[in-house]
Protein backbone atom coordinates (compact mmCIF):
# COMPACT_ATOMS: atom_id res chain seq x y z
CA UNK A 1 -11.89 5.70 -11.08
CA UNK A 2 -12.07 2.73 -8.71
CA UNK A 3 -13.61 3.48 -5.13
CA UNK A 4 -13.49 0.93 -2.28
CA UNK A 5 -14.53 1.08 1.00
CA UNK A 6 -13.67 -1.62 4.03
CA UNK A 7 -12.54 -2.19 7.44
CA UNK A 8 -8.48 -3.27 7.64
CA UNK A 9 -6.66 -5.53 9.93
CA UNK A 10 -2.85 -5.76 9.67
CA UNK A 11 -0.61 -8.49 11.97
CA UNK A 12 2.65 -9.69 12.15
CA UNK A 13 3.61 -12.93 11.83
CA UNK A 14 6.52 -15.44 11.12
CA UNK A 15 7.76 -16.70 7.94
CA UNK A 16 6.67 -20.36 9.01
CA UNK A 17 3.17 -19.16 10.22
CA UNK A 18 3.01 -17.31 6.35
CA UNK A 19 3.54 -20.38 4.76
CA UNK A 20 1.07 -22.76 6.86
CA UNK A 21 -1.44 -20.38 6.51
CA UNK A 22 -1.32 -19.54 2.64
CA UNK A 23 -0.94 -23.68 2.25
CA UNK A 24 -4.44 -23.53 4.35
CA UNK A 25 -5.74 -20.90 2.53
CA UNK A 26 -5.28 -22.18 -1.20
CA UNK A 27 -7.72 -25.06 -0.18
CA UNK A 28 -10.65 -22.78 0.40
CA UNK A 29 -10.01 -19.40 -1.03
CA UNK A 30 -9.48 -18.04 -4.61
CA UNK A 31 -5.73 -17.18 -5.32
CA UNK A 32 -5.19 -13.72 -6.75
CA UNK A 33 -4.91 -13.91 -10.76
CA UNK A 34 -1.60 -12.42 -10.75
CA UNK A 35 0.22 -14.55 -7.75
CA UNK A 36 1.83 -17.07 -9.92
CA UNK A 37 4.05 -19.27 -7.82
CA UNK A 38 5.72 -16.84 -5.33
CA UNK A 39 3.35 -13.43 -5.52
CA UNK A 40 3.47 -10.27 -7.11
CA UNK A 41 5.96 -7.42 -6.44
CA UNK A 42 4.21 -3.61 -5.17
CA UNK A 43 5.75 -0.92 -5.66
CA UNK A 44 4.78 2.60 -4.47
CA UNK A 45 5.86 5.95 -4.51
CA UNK A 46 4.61 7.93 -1.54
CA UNK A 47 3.80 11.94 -1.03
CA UNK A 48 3.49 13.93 1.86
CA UNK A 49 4.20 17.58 2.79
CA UNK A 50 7.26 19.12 3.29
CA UNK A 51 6.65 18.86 6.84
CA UNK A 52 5.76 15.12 6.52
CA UNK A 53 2.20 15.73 8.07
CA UNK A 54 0.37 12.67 6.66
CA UNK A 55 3.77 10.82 8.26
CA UNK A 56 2.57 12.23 11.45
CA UNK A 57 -0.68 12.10 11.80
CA UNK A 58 -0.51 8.69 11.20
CA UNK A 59 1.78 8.02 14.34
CA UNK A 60 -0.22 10.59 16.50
CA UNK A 61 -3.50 8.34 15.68
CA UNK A 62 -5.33 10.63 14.03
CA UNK A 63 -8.84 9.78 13.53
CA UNK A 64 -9.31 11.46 9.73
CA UNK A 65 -6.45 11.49 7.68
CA UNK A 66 -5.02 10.13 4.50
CA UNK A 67 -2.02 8.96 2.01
CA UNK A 68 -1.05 9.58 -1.59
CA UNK A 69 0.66 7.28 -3.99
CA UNK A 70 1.46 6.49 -7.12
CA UNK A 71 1.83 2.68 -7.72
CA UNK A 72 3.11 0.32 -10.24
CA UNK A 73 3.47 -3.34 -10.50
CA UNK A 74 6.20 -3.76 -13.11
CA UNK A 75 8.61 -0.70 -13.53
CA UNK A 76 8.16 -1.73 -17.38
CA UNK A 77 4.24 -1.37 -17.45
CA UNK A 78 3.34 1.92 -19.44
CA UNK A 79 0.60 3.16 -16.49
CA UNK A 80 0.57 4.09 -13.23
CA UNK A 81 -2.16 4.08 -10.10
CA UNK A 82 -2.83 7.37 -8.35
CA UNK A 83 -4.26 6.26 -5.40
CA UNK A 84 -5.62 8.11 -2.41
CA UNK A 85 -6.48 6.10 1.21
CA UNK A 86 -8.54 7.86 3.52
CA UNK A 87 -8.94 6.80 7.43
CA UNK A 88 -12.89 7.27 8.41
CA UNK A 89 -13.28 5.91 12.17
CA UNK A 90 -12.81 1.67 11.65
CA UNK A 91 -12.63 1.89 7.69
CA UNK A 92 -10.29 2.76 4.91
CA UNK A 93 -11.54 4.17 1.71
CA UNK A 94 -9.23 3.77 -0.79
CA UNK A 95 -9.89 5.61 -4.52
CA UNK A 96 -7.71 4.68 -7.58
CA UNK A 97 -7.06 6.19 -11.10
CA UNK A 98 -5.28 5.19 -13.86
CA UNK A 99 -2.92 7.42 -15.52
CA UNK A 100 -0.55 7.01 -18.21
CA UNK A 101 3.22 6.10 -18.00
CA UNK A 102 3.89 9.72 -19.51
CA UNK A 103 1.50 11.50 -16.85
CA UNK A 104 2.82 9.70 -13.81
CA UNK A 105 6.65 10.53 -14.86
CA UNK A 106 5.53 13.99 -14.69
CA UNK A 107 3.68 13.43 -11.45
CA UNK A 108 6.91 11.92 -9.81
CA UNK A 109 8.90 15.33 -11.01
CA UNK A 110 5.99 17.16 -8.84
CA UNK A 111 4.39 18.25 -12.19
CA UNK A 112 0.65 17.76 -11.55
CA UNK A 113 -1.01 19.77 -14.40
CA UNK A 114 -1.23 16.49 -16.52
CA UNK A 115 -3.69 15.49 -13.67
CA UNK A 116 -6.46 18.49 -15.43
CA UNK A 117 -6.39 16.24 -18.32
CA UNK A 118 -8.63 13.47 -16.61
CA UNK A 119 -12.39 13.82 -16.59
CA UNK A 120 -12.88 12.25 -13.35
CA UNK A 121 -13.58 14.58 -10.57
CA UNK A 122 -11.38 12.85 -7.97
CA UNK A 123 -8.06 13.85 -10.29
CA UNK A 124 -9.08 17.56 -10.10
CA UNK A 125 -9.43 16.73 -5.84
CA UNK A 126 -6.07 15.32 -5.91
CA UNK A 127 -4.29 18.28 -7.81
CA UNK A 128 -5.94 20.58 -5.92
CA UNK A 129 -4.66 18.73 -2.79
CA UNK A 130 -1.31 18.38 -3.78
CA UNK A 131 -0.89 22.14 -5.27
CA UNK A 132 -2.19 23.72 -1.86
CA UNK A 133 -1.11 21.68 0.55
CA UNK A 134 2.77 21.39 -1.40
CA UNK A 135 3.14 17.42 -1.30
CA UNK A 136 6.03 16.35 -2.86
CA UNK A 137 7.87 12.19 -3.28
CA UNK A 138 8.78 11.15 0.12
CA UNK A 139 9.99 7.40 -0.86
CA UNK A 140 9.37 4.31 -2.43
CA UNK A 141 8.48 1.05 -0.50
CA UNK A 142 8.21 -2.46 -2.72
CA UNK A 143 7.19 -5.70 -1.34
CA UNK A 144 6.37 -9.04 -2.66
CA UNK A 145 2.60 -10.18 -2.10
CA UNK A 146 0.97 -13.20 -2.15
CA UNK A 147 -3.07 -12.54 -1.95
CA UNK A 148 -6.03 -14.92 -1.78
CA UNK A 149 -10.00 -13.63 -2.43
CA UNK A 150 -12.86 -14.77 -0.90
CA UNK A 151 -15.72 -13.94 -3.15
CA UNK A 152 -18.69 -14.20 -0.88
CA UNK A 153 -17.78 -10.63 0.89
CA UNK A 154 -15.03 -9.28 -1.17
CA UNK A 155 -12.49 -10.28 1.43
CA UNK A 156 -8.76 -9.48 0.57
CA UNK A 157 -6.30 -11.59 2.77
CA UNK A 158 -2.95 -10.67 1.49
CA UNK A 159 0.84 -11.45 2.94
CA UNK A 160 3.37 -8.54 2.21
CA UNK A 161 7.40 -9.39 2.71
CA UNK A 162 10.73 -8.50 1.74
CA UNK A 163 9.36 -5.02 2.37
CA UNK A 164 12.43 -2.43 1.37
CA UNK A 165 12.70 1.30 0.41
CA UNK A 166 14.53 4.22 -0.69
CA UNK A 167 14.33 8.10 -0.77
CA UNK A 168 17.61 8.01 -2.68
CA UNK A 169 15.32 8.11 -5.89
CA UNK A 170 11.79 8.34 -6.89
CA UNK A 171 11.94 7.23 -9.94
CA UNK A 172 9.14 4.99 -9.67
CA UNK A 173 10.01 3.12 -12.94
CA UNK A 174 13.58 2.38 -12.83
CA UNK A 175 14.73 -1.11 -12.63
CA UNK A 176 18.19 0.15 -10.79
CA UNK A 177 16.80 1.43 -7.46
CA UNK A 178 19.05 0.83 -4.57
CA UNK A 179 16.70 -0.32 -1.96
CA UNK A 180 16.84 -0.74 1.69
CA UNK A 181 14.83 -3.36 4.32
CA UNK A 182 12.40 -1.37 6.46
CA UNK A 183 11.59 -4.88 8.18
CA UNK A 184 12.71 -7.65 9.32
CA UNK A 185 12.95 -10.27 6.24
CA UNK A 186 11.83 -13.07 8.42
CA UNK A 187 8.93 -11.28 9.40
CA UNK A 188 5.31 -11.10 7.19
CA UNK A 189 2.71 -8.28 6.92
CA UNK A 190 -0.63 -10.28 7.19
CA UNK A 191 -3.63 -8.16 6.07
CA UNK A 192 -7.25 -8.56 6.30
CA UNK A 193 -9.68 -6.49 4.00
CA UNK A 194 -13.48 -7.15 4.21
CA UNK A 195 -16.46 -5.07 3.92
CA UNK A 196 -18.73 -5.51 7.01
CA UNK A 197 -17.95 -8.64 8.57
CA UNK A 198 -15.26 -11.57 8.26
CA UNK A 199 -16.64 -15.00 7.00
CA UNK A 200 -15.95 -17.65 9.96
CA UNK A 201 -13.34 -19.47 8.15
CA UNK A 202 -11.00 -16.39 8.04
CA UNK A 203 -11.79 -15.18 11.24
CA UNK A 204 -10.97 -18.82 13.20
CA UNK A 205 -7.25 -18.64 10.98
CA UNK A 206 -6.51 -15.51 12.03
CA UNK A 207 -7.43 -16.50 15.73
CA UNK A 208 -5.16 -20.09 15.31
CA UNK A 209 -1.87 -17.30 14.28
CA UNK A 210 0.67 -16.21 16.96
CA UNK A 211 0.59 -12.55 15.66
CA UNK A 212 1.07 -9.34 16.80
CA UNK A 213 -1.03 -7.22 15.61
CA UNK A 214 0.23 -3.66 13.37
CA UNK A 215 -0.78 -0.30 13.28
CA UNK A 216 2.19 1.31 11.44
CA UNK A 217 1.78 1.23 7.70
CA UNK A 218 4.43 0.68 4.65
CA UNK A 219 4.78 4.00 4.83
CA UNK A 220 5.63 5.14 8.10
CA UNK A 221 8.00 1.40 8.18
CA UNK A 222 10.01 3.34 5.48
CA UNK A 223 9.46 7.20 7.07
CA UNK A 224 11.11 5.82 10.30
CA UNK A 225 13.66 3.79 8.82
CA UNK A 226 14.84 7.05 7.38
CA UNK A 227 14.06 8.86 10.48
CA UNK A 228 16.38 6.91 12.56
CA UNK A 229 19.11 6.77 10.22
CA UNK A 230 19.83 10.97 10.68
CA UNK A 231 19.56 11.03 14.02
């Protein structure tokens, strides 16, 4: 199990300011190993319960609360992530598992017995979780990211677009989903993830951007996408 804990900062920004400041930040940051030339796709398959409390929570500001997901990176890979993120005061702690491409096809059918298997005692937290509190798949949101590392403090800046969804079908591995924009596709998701305080550098580009800055997440972009479309 992976645990990390840090302080988030989300803006957005244009297209244009996306690609002056990832051209800025190559020169003096470490690119993500798996950006290649255009980023990496995300794709995540969110929980909540059936009365979409996390969803809710999140809007209403809510000092302590939390979201589930199962995430992959290529619908072809043969695991999963189970990941929880937890909201405590001005940081996110985020833990991650690992679970195979069999156990998180039975976690998407709301199956989560395979999760007993797993010797770590935050799988046995999650299933407990789930089973009382009756989450069940809510959506998927992908997006394409491009992210750049800044060793010194474990600093994450990342840039999240074409961000689309569906609750059509949670099959979290299928390379046919019929996906939706939750956002506008000239618009960027900027993110800043640091532990304790932002190097200089970082801090003066995110000062230079014309940004607005975000408090909805991925999430609650798709949840109200979906929310406007019945009324």
């Amino acid at each position: 199990m992976n645990k990390v804990l840090r302080e988030e900062k989300k803006f957005l920004i244009s297209i244009a300011d996306f690609l002056e400041t990832s051209a800025r930040l190559e020169k003096v940051m470490l690119q993500d190993p798996h950006n290649g030339t255009h980023g990496y796709i995300i794709r995540s398959l969110y929980y909540d319960t059936p009365y979409d409390t996390d969803y809710f929570e999140k809007n209403a500001g809510v000092e302590l609360r939390r979201k589930i997901r199962l995430r992959c990176y290529d619908p072809k890979q043969d695991f999963a992530m189970l990941e929880m993120k937890q909201k405590q005061g001005a940081r996110q702690m985020k833990r991650s598992l690992k679970v195979s491409r069999e156990d998180a096809q039975h976690l998407i059918k709301g199956n989560y017995t395979p999760l007993l298997h797993y010797n770590e005692p935050f799988a046995a937290e999650v299933y407990a979780l789930m089973r009382t509190r009756a989450y069940i798949p809510k959506t998927i949101v992908q997006y394409n990211r491009k992210a750049f590392i800044a060793k010194e403090n474990k600093i994450r800046v990342t840039f999240d677009n074409r961000i689309v969804a569906t609750e059509s079908c949670f099959d979290l591995f299928s390379e046919k989903l019929n996906m939706n924009p939750v956002l506008d596709p000239y618009d960027v998701v900027l993110e800043v993830k640091f532990n304790g305080f932002l190097l200089n550098y970082i801090q003066d580009m995110i000062n230079s951007i014309d940004k607005s800055e975000l408090s909805v997440s991925k999430y609650v972009l798709a949840r109200q996408n979906a929310y406007q479309t019945h009324l």
